[in-house]
Structure formats: C-alpha cells, structure tokens
C-alpha atoms as a PDB file:
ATOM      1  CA  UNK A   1     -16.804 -23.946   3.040  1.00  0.00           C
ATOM      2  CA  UNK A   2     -15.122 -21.483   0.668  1.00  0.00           C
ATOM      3  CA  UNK A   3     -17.138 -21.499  -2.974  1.00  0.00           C
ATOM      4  CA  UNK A   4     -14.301 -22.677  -5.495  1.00  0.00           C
ATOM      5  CA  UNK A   5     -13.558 -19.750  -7.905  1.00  0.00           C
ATOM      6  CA  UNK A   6     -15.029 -20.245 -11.406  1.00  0.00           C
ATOM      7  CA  UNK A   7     -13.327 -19.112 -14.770  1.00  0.00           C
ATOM      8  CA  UNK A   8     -15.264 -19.144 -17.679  1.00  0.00           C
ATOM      9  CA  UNK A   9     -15.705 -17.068 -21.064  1.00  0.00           C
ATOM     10  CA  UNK A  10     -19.559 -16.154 -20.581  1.00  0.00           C
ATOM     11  CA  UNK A  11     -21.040 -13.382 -18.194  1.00  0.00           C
ATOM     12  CA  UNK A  12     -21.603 -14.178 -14.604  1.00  0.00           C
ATOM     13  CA  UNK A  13     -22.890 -13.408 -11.657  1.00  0.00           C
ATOM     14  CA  UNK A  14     -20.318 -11.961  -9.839  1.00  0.00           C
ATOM     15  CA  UNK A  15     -20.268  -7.996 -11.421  1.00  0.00           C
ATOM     16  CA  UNK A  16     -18.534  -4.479 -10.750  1.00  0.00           C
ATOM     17  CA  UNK A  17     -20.839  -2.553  -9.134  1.00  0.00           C
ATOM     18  CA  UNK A  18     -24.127  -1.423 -10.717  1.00  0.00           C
ATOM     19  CA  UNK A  19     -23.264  -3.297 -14.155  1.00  0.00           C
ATOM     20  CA  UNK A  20     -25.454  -6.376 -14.874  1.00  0.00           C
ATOM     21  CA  UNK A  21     -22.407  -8.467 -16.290  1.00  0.00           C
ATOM     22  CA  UNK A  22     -18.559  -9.308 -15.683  1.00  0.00           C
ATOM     23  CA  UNK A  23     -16.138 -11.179 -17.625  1.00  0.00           C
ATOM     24  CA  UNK A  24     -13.887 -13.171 -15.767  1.00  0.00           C
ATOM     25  CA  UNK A  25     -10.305 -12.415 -17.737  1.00  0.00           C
ATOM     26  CA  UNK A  26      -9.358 -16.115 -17.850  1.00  0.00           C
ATOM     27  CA  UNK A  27      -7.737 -15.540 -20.991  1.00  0.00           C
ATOM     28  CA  UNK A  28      -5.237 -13.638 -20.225  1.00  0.00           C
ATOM     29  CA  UNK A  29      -1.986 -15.704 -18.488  1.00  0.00           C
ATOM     30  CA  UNK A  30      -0.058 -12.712 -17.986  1.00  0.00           C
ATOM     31  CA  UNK A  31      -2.252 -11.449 -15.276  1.00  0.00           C
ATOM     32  CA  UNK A  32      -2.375 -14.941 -13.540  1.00  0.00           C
ATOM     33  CA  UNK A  33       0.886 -16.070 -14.265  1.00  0.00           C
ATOM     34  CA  UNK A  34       2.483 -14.742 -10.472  1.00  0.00           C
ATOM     35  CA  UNK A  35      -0.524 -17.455  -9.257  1.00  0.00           C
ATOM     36  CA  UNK A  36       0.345 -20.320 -11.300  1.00  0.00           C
ATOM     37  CA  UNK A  37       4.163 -19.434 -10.225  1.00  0.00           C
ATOM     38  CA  UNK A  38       3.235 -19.667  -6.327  1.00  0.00           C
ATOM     39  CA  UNK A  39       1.514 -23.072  -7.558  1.00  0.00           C
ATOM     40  CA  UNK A  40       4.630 -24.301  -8.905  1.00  0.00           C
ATOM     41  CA  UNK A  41       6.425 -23.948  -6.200  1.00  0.00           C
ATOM     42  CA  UNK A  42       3.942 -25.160  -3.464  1.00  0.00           C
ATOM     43  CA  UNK A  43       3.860 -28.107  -5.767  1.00  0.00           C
ATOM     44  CA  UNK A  44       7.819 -28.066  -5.710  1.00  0.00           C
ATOM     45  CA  UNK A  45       7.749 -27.946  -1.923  1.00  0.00           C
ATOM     46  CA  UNK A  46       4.914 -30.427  -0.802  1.00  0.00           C
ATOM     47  CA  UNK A  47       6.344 -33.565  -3.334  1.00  0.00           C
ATOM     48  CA  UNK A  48      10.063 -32.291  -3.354  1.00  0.00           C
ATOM     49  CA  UNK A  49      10.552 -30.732  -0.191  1.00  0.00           C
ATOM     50  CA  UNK A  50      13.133 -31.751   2.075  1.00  0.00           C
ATOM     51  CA  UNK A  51      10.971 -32.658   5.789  1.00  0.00           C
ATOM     52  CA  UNK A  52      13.942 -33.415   7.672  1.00  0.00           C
ATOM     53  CA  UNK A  53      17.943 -32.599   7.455  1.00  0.00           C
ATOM     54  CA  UNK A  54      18.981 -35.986   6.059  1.00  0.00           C
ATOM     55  CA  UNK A  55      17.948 -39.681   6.022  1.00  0.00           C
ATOM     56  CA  UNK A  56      19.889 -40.468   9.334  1.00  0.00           C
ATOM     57  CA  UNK A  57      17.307 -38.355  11.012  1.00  0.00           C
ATOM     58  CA  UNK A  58      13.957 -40.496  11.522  1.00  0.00           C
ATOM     59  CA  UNK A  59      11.886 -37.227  12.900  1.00  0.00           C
ATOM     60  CA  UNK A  60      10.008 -35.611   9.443  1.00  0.00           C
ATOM     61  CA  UNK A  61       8.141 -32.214   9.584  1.00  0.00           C
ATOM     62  CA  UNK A  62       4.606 -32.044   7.850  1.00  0.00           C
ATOM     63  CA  UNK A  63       5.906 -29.269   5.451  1.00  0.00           C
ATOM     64  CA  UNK A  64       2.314 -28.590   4.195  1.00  0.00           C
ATOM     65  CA  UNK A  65       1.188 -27.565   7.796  1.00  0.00           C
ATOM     66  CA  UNK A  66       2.319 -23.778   9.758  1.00  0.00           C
ATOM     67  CA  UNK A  67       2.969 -26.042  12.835  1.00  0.00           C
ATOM     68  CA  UNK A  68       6.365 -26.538  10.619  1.00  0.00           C
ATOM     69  CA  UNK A  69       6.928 -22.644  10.956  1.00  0.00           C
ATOM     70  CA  UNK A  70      10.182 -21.941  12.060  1.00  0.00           C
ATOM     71  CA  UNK A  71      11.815 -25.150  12.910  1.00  0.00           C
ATOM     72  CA  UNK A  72      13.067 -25.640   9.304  1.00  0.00           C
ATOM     73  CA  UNK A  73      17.236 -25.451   9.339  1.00  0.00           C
ATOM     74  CA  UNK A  74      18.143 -26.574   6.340  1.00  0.00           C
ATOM     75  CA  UNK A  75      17.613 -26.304   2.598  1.00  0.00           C
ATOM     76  CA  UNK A  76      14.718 -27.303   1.575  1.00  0.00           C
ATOM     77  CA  UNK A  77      15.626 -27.981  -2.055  1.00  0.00           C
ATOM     78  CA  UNK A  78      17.951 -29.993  -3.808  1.00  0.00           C
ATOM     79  CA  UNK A  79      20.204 -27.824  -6.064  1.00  0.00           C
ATOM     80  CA  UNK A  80      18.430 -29.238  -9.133  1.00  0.00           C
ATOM     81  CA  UNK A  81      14.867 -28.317  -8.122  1.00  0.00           C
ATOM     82  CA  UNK A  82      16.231 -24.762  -6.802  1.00  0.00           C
ATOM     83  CA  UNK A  83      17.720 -24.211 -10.487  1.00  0.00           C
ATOM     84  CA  UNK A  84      14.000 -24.136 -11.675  1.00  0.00           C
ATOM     85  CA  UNK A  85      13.317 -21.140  -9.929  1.00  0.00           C
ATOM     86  CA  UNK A  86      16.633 -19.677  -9.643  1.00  0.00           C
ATOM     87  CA  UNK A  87      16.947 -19.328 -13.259  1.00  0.00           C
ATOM     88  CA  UNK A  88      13.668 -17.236 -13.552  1.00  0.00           C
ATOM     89  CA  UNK A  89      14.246 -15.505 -10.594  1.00  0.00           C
ATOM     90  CA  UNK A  90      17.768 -13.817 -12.092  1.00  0.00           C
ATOM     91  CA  UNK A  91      16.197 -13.111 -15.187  1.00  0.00           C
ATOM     92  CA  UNK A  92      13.963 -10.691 -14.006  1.00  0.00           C
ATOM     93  CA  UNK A  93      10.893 -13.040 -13.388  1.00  0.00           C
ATOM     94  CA  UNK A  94      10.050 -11.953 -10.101  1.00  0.00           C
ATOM     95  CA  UNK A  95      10.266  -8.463 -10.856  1.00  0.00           C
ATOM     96  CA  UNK A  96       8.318  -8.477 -13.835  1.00  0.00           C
ATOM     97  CA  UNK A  97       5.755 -10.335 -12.442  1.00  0.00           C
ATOM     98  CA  UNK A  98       5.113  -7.822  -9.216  1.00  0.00           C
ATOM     99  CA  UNK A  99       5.121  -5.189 -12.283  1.00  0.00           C
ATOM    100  CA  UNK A 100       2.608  -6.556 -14.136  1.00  0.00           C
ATOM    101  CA  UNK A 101       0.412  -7.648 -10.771  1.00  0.00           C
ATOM    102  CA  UNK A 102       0.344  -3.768 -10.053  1.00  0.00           C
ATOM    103  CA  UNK A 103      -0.290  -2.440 -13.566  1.00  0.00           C
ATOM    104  CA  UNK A 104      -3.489  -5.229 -13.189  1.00  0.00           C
ATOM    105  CA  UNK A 105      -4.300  -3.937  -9.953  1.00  0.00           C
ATOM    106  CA  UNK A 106      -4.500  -0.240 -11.116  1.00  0.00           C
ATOM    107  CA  UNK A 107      -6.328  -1.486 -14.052  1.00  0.00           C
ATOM    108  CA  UNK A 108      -8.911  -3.117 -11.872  1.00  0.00           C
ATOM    109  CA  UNK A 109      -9.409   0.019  -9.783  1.00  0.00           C
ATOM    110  CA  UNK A 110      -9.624   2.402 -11.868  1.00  0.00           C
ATOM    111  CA  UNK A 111     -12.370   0.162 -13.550  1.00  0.00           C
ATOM    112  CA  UNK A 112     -14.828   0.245 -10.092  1.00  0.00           C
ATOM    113  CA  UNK A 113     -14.019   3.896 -10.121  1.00  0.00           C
ATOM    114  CA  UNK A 114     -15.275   4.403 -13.598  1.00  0.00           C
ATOM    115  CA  UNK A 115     -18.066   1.875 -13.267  1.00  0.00           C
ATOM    116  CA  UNK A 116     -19.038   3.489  -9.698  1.00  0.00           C
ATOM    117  CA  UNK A 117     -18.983   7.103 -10.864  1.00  0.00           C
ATOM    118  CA  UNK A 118     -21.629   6.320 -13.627  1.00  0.00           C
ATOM    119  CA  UNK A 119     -23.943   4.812 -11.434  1.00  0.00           C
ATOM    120  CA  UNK A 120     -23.518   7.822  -9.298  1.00  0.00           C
ATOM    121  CA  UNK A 121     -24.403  10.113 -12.405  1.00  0.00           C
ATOM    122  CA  UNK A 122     -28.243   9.100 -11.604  1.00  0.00           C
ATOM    123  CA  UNK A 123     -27.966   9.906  -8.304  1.00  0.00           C
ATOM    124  CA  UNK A 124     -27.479  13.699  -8.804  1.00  0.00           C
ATOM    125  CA  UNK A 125     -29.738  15.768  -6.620  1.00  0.00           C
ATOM    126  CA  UNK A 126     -30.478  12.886  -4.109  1.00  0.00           C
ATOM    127  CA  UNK A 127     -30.081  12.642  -0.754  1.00  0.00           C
ATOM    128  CA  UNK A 128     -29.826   8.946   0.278  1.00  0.00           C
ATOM    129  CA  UNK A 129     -28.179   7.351   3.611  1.00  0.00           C
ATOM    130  CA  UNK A 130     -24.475   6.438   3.752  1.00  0.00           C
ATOM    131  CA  UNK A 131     -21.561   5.523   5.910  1.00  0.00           C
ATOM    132  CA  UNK A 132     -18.498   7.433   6.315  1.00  0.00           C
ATOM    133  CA  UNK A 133     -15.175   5.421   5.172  1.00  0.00           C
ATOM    134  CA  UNK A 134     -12.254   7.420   5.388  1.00  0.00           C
ATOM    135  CA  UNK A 135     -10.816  10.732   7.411  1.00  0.00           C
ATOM    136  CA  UNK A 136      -8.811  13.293   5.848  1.00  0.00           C
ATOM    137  CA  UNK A 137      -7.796  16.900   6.507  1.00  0.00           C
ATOM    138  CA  UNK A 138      -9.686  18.114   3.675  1.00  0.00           C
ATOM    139  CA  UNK A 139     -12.627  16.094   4.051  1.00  0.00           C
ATOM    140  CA  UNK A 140     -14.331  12.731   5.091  1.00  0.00           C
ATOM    141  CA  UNK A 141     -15.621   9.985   2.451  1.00  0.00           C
ATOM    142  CA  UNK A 142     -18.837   8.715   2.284  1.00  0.00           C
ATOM    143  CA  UNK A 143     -19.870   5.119   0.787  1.00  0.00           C
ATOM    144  CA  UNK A 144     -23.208   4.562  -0.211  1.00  0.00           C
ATOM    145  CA  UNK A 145     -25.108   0.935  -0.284  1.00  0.00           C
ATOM    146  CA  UNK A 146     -26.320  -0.653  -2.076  1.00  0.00           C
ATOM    147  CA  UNK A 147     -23.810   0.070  -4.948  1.00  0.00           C
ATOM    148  CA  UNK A 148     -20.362   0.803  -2.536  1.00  0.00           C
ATOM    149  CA  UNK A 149     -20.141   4.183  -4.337  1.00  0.00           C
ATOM    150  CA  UNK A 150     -17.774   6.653  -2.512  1.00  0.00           C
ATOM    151  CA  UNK A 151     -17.614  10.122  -2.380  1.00  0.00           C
ATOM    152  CA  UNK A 152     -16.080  13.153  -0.687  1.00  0.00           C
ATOM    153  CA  UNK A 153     -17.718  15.939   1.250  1.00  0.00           C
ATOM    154  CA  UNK A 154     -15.061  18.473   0.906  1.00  0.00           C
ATOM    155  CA  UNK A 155     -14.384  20.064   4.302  1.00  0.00           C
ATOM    156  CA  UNK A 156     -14.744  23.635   2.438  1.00  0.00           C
ATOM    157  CA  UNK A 157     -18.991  22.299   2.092  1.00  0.00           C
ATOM    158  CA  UNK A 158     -19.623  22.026   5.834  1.00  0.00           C
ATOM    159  CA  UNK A 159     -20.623  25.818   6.480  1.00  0.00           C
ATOM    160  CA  UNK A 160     -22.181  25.160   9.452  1.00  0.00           C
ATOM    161  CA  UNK A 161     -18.404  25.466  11.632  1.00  0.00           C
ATOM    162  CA  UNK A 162     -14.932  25.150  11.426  1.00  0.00           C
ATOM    163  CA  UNK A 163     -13.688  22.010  11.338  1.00  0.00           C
ATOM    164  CA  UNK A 164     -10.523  20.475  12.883  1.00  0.00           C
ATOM    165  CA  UNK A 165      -8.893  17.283  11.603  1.00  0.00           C
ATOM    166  CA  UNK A 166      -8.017  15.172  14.575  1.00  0.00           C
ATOM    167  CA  UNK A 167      -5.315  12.384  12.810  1.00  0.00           C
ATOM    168  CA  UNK A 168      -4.974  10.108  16.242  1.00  0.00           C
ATOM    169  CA  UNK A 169      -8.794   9.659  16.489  1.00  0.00           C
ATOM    170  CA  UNK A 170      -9.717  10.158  13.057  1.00  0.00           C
ATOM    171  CA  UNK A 171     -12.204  12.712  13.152  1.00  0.00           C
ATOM    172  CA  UNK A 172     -13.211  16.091  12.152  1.00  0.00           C
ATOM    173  CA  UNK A 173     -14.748  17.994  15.158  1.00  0.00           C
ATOM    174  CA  UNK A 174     -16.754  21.273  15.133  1.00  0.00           C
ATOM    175  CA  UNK A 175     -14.658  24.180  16.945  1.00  0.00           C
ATOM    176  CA  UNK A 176     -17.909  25.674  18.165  1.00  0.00           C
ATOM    177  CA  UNK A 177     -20.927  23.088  17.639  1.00  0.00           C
ATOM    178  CA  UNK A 178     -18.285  19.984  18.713  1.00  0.00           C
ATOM    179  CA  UNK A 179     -20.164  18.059  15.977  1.00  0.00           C
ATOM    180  CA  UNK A 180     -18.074  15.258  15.076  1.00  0.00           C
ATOM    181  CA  UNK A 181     -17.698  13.055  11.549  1.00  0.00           C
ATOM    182  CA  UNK A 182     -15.906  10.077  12.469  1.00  0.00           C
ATOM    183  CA  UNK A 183     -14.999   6.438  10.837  1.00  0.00           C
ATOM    184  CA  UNK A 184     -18.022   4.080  10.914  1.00  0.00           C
ATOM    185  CA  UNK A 185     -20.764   6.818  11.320  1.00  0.00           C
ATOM    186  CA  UNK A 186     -24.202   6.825   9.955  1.00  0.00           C
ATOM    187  CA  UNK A 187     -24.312  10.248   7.726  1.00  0.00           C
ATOM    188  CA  UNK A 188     -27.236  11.360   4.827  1.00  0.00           C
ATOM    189  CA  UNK A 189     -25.826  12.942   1.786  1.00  0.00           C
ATOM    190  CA  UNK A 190     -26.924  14.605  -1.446  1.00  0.00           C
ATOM    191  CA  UNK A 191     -25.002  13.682  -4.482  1.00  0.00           C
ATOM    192  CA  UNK A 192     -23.957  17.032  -5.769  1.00  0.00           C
ATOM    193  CA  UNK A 193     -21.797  16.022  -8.693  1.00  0.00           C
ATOM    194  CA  UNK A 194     -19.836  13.825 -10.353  1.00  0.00           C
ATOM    195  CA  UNK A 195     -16.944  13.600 -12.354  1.00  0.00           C
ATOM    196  CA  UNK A 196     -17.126  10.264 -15.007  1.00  0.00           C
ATOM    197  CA  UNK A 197     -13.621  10.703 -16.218  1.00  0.00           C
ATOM    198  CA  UNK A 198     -12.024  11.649 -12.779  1.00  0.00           C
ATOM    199  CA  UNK A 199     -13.661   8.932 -10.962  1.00  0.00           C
ATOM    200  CA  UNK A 200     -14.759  12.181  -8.678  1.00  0.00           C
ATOM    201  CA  UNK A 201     -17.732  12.288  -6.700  1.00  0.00           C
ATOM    202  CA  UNK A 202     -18.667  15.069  -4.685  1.00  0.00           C
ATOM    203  CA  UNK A 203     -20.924  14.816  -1.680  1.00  0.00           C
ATOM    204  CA  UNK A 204     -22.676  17.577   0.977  1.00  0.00           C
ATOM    205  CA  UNK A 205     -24.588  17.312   4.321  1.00  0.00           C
ATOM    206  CA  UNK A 206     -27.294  19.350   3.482  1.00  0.00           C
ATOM    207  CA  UNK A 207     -27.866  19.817   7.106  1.00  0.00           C
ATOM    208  CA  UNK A 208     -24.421  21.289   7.472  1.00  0.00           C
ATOM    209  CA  UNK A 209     -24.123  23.133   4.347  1.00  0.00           C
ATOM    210  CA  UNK A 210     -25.710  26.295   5.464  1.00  0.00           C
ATOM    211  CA  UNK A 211     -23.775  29.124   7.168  1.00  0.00           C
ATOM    212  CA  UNK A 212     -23.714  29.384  10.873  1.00  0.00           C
ATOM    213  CA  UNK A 213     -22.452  31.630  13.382  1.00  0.00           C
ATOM    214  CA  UNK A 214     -19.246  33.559  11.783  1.00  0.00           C
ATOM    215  CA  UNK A 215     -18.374  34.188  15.075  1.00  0.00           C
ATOM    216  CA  UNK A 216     -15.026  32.966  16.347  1.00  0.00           C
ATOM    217  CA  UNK A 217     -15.013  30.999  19.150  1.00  0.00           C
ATOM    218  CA  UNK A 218     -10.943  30.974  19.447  1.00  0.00           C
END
C-alpha cells in the first residue's frame, strides 16, 4: 500500500540528498494548482459523467475504471459542466499552467544539482565505488551511493586508449584494449573536482588515467 503524501510546514524526513531537512512547499498553490485542476475534473467526471449515451440505453460504463477505455462515443459532459473548463481552458489556463509546472521542475533540478555538488565538494581526492548512468560521445556518467551524486569522466581523462562511442549499444569501447564502459556497470572513481555553481562534477578512473601504448592500432 502506497504511503499517503504528507504536507506540512515543519522539516521532514523525506530530504534532497545529503541535507538533513526539506520543506515540503505546501504553501505555494501556484505550483500545485495543475493537480488540484486534474482533481476537479476527475471529480467532474466520476459524479457528472455521462456512463451511457442517453437514458433509453439501460447498459452504464464504470467511468472510474480503464476497462471503460475506448468504448466511450459520446460526450461525456453536459454543455454546462464543459463551460467550467472551457472557459479556463481559452483563457490561457492550460498553457500557463504547463509553464509554470516546467519553470517548477527546473527549479527543483537545479536544486539536487546544487545540493548534490556540495556534498561532492568533500569528496575531493577520493576514490569510492559507483555505477555508470548515462553514455555519451564525450564521456560516460557516474552516480555514486549513498548520496545519488553524478558525475562525468570526460572521455579526454581515459589515457589508457582511444575510445569509440557506440550509440546503438551504448558504450564506449577501447580501439586497442576493447575495454568497454557501458550502462549499468560497476566502475571506482576519484572525485577530481567540482564545480558548486555549475552543478559540474568531474570524475577519473584512476586505473585508466595513465598513458598507454600511443601506438595506433588503425
């Protein structure tokens, strides 16, 4: 069973990582307000919704289950309940409200980032276990428990080889050594620096960080 959400005004338990306290942001309606819109209308639909075409027709639908999905032909609402969302809805509601939702969202993450790039500040100089998260050309990213910090080891770092960014597998592979960083792998790091105000975090595999054979193998 699913723990009900709890909104309240003093710290609690649930916390960005490595900070001992969060504040859930009850107070402010304009972040919540696309929530308590969906509301409104599930509310609209389960006492107001139309279950079958007309009262001639003695077969209803169970509108609040997905077995309903699809078999619905015919307006759901009466024109006086769809003015209370049609009116909104030309004024812009909609719109603002998907604005707002991803001005929060960037808010929020750029928040972990902040609060994740501190915490990695004390982890300068160590080399601690992590797990790779994400493939790119220029590099692979590296999240380390028990904080979920992430950070990049720059493809330009791993001096042991060239390596070749394979998009359909996502994986770098070694041209010589055939070593291979992929998604999901097990991989120690040292924290080499970090960045507070770019949220930037910058990783090396200190076993691969030394030069190896110049030698082309091409």
């Amino acid at each position: 069973m699913t723990t009900p959400v709890q909104l309240s005004a003093e710290p609690g338990a649930n916390a960005l990582a490595a900070e001992d306290t969060a504040y859930a942001p009850w107070c402010c309606p304009s972040l919540h307000y696309s929530a308590i819109w969906n509301q409104l209308l599930l509310v609209a639909l389960l006492s107001e919704g139309k279950d079958r075409p007309s009262v001639r027709h003695k077969t209803r639908l169970d509108l609040s289950s997905d077995s309903c999905h699809g078999q619905v032909e015919w307006p759901l609402f009466s024109p006086s309940v769809m003015a209370q969302f049609q009116d909104p809805m030309g004024s812009g509601l909609v719109s603002r409200l998907n604005g707002r939702a991803r001005s929060a969202d960037e808010v929020e993450r750029d928040a972990l980032a902040l609060v994740q790039a501190r915490s990695a500040q004390e982890l300068v100089g160590q080399t601690l276990p992590g797990v790779i998260s994400g493939i790119q050309s220029y590099g692979f990213f590296v999240e380390i428990p028990p904080t979920q910090v992430e950070g990049l080891v720059h493809v330009s770092s791993l001096k042991d080889d060239w390596y070749e960014y394979r998009s359909r597998q996502h994986r770098l592979v070694g041209r010589k050594n055939r070593r291979t960083y992929k998604l999901g792998d097990a991989v120690e790091v040292e924290v080499q620096k970090v960045d507070v105000l770019r949220h930037q975090i910058d990783l090396v595999v200190p076993d691969a960080a030394e030069e190896g054979d110049d030698t082309d193998a091409s």
